[in-house]
PDB file of N, CA and C in Angstrom:
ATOM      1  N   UNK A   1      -3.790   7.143  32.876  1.00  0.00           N
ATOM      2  CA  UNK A   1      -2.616   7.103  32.051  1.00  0.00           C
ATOM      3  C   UNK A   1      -3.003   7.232  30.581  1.00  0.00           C
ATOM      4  N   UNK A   2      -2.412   8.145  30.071  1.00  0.00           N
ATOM      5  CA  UNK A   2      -2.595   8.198  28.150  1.00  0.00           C
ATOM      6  C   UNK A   2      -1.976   6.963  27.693  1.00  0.00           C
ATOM      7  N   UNK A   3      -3.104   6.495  26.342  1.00  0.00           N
ATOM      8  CA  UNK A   3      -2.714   5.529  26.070  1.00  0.00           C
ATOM      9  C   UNK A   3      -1.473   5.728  25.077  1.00  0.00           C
ATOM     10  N   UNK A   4      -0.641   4.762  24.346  1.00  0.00           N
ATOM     11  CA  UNK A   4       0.220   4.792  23.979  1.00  0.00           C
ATOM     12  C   UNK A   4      -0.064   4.248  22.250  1.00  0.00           C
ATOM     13  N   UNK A   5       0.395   5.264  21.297  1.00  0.00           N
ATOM     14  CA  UNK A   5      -0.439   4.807  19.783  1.00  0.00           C
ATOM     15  C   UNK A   5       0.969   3.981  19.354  1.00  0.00           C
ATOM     16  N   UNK A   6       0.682   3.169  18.901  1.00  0.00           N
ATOM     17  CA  UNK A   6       1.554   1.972  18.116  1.00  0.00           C
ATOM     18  C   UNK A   6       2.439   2.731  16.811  1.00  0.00           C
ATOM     19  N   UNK A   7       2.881   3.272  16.374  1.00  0.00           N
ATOM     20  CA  UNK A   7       3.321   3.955  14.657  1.00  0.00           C
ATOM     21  C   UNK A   7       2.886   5.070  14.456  1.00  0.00           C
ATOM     22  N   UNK A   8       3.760   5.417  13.925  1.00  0.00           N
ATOM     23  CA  UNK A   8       3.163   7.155  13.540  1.00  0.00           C
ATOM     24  C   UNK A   8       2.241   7.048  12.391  1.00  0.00           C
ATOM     25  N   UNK A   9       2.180   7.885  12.044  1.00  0.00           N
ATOM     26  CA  UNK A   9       1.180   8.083  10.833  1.00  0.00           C
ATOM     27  C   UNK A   9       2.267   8.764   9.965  1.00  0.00           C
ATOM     28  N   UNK A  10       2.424   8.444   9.156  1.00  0.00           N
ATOM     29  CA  UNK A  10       3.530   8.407   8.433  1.00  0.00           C
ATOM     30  C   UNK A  10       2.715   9.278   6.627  1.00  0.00           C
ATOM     31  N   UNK A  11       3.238  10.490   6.959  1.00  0.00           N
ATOM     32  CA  UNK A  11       2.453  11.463   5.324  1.00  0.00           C
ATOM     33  C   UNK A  11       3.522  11.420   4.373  1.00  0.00           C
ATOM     34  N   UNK A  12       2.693  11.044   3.459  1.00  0.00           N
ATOM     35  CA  UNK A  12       3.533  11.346   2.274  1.00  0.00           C
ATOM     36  C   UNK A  12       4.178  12.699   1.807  1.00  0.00           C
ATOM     37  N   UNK A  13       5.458  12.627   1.308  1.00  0.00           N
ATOM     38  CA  UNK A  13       6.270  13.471   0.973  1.00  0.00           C
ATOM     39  C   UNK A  13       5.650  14.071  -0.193  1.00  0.00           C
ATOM     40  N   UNK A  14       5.378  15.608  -0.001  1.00  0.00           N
ATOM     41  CA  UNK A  14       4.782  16.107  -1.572  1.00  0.00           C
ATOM     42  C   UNK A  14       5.978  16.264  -2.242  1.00  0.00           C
ATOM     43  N   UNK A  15       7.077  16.631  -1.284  1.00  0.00           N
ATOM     44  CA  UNK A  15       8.437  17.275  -2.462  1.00  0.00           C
ATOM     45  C   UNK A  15       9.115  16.088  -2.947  1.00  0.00           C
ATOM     46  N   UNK A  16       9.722  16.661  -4.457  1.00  0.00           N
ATOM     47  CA  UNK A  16      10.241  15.790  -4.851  1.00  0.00           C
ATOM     48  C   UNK A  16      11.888  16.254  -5.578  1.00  0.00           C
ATOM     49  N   UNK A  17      13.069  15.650  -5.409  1.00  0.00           N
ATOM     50  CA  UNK A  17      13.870  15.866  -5.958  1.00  0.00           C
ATOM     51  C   UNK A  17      14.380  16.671  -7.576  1.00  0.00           C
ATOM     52  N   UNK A  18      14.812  17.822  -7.421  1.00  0.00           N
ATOM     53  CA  UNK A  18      14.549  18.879  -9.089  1.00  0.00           C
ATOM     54  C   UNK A  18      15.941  18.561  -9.099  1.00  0.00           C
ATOM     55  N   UNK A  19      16.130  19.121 -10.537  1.00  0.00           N
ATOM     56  CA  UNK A  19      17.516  18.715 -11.573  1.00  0.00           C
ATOM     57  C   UNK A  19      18.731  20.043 -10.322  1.00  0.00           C
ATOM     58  N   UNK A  20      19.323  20.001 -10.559  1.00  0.00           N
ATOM     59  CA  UNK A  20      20.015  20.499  -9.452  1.00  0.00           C
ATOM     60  C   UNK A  20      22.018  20.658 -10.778  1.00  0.00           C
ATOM     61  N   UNK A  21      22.171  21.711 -10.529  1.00  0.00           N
ATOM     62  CA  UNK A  21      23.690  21.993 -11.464  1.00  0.00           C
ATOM     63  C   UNK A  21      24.707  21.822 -10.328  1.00  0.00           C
ATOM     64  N   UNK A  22      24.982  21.816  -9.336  1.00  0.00           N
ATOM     65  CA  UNK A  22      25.533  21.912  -8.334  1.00  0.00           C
ATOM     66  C   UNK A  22      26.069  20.142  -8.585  1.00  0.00           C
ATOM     67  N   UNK A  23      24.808  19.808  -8.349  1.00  0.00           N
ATOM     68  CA  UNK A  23      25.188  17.603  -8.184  1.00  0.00           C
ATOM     69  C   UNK A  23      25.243  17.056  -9.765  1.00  0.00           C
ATOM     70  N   UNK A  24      24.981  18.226 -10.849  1.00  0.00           N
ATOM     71  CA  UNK A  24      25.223  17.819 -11.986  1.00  0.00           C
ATOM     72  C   UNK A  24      23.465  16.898 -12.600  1.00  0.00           C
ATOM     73  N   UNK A  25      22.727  17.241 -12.113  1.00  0.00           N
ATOM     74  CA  UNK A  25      21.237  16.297 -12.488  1.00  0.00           C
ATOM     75  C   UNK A  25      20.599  17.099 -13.302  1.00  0.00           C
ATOM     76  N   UNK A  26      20.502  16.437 -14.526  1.00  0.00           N
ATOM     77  CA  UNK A  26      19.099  16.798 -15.462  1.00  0.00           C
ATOM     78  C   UNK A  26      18.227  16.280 -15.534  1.00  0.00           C
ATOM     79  N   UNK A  27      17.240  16.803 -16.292  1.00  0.00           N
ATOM     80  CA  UNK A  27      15.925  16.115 -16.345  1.00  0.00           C
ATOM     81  C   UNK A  27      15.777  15.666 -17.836  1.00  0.00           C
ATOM     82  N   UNK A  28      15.458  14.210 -18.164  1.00  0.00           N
ATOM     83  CA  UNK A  28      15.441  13.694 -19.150  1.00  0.00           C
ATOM     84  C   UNK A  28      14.001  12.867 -19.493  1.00  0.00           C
ATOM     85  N   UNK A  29      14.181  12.582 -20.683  1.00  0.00           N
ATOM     86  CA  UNK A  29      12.659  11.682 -21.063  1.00  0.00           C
ATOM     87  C   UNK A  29      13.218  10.326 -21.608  1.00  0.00           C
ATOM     88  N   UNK A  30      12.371   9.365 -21.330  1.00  0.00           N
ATOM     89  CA  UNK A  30      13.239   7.920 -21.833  1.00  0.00           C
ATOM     90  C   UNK A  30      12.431   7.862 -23.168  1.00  0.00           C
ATOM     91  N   UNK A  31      13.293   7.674 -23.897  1.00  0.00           N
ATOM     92  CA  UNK A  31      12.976   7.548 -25.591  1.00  0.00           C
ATOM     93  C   UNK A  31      12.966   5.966 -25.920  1.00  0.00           C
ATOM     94  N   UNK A  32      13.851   4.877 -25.175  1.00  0.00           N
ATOM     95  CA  UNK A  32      13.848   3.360 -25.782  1.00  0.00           C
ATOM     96  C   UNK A  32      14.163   2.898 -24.324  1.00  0.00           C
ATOM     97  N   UNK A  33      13.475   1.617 -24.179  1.00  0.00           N
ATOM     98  CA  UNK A  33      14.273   0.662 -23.534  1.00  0.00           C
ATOM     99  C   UNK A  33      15.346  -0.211 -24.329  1.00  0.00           C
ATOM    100  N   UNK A  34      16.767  -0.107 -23.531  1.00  0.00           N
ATOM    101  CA  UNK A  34      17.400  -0.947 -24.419  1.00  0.00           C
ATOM    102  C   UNK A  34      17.638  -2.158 -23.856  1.00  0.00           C
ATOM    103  N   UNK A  35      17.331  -2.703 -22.635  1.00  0.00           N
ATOM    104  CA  UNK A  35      17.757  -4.027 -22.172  1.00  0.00           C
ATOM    105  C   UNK A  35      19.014  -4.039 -21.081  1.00  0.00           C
ATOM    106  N   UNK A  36      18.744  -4.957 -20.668  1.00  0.00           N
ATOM    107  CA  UNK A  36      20.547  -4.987 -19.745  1.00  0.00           C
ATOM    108  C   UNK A  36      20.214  -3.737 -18.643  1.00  0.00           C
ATOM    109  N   UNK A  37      19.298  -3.470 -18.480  1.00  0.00           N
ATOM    110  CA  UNK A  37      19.201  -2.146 -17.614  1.00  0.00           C
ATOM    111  C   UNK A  37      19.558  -1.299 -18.065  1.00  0.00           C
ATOM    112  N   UNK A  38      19.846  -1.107 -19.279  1.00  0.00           N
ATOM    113  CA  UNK A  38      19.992   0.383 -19.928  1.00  0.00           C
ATOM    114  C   UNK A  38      18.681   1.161 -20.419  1.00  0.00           C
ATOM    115  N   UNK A  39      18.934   2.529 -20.254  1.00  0.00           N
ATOM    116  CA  UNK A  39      17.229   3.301 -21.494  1.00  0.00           C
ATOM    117  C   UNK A  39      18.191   4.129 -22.375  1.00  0.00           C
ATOM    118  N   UNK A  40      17.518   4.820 -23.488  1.00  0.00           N
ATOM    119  CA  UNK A  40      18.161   5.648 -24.126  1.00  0.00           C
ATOM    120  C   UNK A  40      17.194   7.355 -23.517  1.00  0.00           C
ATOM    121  N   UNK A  41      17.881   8.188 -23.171  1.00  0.00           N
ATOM    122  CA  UNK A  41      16.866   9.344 -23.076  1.00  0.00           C
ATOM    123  C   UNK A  41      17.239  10.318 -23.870  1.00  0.00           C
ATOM    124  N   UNK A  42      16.415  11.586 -23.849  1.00  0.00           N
ATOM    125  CA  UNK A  42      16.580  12.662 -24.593  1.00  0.00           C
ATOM    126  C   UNK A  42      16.554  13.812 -23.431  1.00  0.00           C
ATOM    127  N   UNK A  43      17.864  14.160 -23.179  1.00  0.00           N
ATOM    128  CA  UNK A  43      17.981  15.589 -22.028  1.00  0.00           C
ATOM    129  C   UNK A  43      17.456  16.703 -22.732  1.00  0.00           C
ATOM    130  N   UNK A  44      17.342  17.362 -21.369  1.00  0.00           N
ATOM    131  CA  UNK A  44      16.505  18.761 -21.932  1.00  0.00           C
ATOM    132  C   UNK A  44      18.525  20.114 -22.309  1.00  0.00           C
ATOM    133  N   UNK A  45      19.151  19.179 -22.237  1.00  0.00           N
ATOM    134  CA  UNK A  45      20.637  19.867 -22.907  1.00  0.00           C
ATOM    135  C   UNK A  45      20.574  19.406 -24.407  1.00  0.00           C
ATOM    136  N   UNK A  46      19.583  19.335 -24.774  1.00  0.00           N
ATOM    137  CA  UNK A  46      19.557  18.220 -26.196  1.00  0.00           C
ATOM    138  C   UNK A  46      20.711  17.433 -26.956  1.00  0.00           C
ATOM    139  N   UNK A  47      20.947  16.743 -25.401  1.00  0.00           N
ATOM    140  CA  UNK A  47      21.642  15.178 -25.605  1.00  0.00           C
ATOM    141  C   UNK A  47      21.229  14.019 -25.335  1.00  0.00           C
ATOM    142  N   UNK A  48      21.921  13.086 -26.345  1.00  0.00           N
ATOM    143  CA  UNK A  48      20.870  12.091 -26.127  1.00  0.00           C
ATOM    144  C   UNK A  48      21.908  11.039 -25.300  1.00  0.00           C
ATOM    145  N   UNK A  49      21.482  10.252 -24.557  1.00  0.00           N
ATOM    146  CA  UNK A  49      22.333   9.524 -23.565  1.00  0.00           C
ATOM    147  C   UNK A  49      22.019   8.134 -23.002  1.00  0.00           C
ATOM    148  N   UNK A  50      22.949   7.234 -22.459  1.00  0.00           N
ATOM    149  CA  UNK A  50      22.702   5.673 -22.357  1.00  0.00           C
ATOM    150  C   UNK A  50      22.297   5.927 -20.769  1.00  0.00           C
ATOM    151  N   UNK A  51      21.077   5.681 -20.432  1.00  0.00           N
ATOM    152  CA  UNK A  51      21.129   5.628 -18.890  1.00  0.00           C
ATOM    153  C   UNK A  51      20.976   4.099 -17.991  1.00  0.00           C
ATOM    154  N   UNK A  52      21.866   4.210 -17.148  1.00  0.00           N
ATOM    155  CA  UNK A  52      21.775   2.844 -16.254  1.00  0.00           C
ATOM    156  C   UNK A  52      20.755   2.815 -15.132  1.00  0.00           C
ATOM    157  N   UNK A  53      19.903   1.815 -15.040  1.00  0.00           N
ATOM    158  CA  UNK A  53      19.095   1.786 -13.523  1.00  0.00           C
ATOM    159  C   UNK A  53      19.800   1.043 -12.807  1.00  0.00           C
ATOM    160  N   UNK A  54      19.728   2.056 -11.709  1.00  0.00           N
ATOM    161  CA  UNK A  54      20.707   1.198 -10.430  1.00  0.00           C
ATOM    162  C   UNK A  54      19.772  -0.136  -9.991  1.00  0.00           C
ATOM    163  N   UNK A  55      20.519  -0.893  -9.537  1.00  0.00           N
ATOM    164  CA  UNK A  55      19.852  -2.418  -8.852  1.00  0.00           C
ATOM    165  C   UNK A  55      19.309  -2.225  -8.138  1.00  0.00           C
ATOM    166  N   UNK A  56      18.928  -0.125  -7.125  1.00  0.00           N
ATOM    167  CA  UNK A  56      17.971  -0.311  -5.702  1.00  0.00           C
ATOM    168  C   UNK A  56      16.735   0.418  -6.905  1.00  0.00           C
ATOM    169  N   UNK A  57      17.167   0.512  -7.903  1.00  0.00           N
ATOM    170  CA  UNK A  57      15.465   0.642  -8.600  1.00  0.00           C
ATOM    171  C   UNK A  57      14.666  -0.398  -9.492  1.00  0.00           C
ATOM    172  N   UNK A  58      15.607  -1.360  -9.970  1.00  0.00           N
ATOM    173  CA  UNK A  58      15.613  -2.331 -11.449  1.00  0.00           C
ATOM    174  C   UNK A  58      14.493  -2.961 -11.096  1.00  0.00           C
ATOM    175  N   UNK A  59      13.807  -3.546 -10.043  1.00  0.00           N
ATOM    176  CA  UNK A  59      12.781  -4.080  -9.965  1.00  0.00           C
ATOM    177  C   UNK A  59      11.537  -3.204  -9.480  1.00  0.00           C
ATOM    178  N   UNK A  60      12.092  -2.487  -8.993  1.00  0.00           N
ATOM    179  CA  UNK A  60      11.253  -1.229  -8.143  1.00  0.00           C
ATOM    180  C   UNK A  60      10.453  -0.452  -8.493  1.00  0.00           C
ATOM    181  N   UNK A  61      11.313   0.073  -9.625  1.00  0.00           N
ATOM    182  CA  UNK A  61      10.410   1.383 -10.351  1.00  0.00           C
ATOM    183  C   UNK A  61      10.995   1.072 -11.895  1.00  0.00           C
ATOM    184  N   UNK A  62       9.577   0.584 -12.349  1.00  0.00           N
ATOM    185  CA  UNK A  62       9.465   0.411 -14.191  1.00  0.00           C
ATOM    186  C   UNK A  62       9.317   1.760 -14.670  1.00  0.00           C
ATOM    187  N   UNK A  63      10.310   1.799 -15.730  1.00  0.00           N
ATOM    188  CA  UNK A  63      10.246   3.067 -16.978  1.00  0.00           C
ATOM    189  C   UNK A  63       9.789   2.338 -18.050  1.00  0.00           C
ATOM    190  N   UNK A  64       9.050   3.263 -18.900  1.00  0.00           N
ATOM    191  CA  UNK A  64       8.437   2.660 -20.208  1.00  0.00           C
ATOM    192  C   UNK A  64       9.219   4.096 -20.682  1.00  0.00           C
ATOM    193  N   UNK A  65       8.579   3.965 -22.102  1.00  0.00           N
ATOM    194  CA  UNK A  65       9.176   5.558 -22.948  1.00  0.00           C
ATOM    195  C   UNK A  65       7.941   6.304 -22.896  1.00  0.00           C
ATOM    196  N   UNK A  66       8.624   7.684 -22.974  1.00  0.00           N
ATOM    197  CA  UNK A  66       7.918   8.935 -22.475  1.00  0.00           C
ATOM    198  C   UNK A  66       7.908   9.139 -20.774  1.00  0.00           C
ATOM    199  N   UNK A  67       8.574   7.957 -20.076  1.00  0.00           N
ATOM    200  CA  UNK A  67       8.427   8.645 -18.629  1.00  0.00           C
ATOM    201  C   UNK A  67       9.878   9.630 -18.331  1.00  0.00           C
ATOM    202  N   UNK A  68       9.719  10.461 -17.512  1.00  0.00           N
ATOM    203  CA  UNK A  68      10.208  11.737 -17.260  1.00  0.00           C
ATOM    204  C   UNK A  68      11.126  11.103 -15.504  1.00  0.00           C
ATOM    205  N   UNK A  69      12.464  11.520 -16.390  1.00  0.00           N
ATOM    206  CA  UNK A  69      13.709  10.884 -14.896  1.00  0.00           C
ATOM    207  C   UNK A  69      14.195  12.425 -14.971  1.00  0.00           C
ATOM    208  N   UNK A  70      15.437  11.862 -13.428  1.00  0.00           N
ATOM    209  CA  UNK A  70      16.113  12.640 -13.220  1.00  0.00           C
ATOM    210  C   UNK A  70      17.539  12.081 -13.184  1.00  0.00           C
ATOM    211  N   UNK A  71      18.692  12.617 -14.108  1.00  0.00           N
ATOM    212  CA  UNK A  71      19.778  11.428 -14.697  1.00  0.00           C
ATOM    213  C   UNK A  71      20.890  12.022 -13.944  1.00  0.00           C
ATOM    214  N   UNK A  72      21.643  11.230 -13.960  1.00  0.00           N
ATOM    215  CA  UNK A  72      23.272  12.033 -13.648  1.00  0.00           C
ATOM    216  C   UNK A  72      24.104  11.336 -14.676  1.00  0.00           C
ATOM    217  N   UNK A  73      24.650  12.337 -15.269  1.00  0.00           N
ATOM    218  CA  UNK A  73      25.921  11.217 -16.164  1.00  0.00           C
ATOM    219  C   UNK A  73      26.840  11.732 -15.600  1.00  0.00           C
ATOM    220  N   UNK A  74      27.520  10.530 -16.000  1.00  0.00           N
ATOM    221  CA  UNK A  74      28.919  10.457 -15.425  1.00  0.00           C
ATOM    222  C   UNK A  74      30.104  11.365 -15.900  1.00  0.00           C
ATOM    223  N   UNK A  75      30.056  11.763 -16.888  1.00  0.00           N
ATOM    224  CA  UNK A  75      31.067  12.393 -17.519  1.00  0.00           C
ATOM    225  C   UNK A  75      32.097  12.233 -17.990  1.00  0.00           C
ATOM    226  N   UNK A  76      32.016  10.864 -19.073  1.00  0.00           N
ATOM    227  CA  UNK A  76      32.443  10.034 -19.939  1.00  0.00           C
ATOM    228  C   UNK A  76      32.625  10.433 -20.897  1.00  0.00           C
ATOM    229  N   UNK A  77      32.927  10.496 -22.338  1.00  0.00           N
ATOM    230  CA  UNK A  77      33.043  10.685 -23.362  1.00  0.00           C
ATOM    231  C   UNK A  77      31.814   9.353 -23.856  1.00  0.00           C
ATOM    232  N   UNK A  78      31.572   8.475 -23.476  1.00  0.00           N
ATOM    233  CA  UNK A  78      30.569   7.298 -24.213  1.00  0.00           C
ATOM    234  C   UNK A  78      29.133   8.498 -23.605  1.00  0.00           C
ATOM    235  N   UNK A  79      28.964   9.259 -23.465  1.00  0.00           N
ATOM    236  CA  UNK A  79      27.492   9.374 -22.991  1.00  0.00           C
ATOM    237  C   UNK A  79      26.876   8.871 -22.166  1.00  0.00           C
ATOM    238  N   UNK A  80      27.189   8.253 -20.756  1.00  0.00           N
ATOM    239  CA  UNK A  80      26.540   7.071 -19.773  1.00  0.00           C
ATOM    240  C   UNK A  80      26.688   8.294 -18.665  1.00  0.00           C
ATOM    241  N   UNK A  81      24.993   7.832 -17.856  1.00  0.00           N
ATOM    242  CA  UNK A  81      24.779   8.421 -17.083  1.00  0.00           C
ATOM    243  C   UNK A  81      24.135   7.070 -16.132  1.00  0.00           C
ATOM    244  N   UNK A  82      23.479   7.641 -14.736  1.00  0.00           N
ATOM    245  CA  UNK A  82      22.362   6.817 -14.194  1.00  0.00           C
ATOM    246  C   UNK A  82      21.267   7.410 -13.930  1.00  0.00           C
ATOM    247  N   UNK A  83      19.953   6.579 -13.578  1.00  0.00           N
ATOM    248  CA  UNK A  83      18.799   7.485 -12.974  1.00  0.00           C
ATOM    249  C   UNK A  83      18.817   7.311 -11.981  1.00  0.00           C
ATOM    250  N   UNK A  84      18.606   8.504 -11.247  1.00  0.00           N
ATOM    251  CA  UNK A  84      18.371   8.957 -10.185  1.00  0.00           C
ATOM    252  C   UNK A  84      16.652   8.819  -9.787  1.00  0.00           C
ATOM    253  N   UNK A  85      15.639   9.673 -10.481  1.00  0.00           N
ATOM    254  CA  UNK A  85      14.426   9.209  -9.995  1.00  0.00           C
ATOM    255  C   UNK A  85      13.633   9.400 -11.016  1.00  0.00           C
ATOM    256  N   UNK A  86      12.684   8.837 -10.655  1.00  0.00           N
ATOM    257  CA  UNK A  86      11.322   8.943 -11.605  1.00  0.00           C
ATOM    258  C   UNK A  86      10.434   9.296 -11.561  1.00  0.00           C
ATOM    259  N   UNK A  87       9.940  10.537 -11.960  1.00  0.00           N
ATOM    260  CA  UNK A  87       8.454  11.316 -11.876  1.00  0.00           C
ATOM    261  C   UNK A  87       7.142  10.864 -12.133  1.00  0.00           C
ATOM    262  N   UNK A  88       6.549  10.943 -11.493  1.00  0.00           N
ATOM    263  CA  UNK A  88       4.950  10.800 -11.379  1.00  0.00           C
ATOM    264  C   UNK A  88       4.120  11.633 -12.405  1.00  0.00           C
ATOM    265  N   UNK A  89       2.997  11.226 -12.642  1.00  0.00           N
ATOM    266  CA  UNK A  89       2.728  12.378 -13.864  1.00  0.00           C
ATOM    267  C   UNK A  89       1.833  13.966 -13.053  1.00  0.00           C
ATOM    268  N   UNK A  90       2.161  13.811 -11.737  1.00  0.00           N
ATOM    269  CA  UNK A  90       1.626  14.841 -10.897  1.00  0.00           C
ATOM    270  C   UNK A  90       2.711  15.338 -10.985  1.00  0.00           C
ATOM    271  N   UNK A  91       4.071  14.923 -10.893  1.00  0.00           N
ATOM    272  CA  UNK A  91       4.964  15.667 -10.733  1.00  0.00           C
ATOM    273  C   UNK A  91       5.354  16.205 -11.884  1.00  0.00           C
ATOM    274  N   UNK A  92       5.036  15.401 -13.268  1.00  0.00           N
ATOM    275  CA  UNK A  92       5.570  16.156 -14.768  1.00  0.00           C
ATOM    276  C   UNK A  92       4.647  17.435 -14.936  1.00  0.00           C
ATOM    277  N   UNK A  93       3.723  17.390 -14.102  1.00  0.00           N
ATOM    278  CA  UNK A  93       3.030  18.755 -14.591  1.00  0.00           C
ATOM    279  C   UNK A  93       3.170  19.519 -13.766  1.00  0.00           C
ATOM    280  N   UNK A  94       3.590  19.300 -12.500  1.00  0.00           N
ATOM    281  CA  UNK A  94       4.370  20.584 -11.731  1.00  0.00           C
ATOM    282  C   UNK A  94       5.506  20.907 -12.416  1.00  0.00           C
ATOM    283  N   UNK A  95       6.850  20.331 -12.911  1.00  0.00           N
ATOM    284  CA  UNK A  95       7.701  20.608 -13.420  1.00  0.00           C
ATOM    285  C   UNK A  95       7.583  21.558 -14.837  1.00  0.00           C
ATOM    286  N   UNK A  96       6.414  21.089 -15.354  1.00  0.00           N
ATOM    287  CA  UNK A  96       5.519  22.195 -16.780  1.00  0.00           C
ATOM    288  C   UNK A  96       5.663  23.016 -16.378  1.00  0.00           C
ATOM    289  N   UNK A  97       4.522  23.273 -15.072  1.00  0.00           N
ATOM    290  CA  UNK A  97       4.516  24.786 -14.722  1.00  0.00           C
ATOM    291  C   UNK A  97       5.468  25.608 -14.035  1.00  0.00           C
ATOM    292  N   UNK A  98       6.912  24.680 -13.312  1.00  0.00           N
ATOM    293  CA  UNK A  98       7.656  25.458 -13.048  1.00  0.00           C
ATOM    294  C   UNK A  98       8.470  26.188 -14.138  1.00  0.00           C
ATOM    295  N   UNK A  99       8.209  25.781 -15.046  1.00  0.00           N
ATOM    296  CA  UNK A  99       9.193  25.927 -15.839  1.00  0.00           C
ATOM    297  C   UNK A  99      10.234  25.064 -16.552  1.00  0.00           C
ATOM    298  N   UNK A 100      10.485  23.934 -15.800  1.00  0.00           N
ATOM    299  CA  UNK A 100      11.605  23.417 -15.649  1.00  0.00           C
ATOM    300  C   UNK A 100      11.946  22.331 -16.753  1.00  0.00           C
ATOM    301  N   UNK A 101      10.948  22.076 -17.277  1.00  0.00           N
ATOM    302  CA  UNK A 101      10.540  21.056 -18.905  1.00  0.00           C
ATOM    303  C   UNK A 101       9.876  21.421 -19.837  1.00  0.00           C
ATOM    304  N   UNK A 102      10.242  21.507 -21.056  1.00  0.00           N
ATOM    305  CA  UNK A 102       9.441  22.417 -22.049  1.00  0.00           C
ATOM    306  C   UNK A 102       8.371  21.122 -22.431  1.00  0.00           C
ATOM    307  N   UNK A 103       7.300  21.542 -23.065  1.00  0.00           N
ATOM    308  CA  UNK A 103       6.203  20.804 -23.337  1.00  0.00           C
ATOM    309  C   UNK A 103       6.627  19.976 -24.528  1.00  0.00           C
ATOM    310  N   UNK A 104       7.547  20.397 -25.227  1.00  0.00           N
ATOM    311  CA  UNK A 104       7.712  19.906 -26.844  1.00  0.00           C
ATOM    312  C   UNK A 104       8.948  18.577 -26.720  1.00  0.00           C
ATOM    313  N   UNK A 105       9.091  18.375 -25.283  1.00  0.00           N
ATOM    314  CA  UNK A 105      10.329  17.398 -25.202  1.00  0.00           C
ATOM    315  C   UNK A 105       9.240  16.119 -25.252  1.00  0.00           C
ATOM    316  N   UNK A 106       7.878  16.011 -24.327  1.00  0.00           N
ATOM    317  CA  UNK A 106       7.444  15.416 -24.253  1.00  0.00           C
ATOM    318  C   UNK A 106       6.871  14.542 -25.543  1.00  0.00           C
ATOM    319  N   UNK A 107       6.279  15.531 -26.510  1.00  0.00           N
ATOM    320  CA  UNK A 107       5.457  15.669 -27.489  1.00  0.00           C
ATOM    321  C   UNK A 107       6.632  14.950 -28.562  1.00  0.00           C
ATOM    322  N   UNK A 108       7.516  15.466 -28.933  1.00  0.00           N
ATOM    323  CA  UNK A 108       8.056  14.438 -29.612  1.00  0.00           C
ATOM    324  C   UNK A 108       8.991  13.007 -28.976  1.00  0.00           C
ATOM    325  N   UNK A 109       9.003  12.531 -27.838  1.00  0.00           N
ATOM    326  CA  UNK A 109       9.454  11.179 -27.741  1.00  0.00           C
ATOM    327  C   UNK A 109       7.655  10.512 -28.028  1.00  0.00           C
ATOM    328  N   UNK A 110       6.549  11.020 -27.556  1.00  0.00           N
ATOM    329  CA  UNK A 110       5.186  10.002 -27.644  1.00  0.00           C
ATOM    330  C   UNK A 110       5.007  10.201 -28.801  1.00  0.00           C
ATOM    331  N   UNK A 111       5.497  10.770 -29.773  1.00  0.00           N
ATOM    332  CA  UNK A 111       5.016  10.684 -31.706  1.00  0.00           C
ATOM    333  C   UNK A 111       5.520   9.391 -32.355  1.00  0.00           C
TER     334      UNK A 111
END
């Protein structure tokens, strides 16, 4: 009788969620933490915007400034959006080379 393996082996996902116009997602850089679960970012629409972390990330996944999300705003007149996810710095440099983030967004939130 074959034996029977306990769990899969479980691989990590290389893909990762891109800004998408359809669901309305850009890709933004966090410029401030403001507290209360808010950040301030700088979209690559060069707007600047209040973003909320949802409560299934607030403890989960820390943003400092200069890390690279993926936002949805709401479409408010106040500018409030939420994050959606947060890039890895493997993933900010795939996004370089796709194209999909200019280098100079980066360069001025770390000045």
């Amino acid at each position: 009788m074959p034996k029977h393996k306990k769990g899969g082996t479980k691989e990590k996902s290389k893909e990762f969620p891109l800004p998408n116009e359809d669901e309305g997602t850009i890709l933004c850089v966090v410029q401030q933490n403001l507290g209360g679960g808010f950040l301030q970012v700088l979209c690559t629409d060069e707007q600047i915007y209040k973003a909320w972390i949802p409560g299934k990330m607030r403890r989960r996944v820390w943003m400092r400034e200069g890390d690279v999300i993926l936002f949805l705003p709401w479409g408010t007149r106040d500018m409030k959006g939420e994050v959606v996810y947060r890039y890895s710095r493997d993933q900010v440099k795939k996004l370089i080379e796709m194209g999909l983030l200019p280098e100079e967004m980066l360069e001025e939130v770390l000045e």
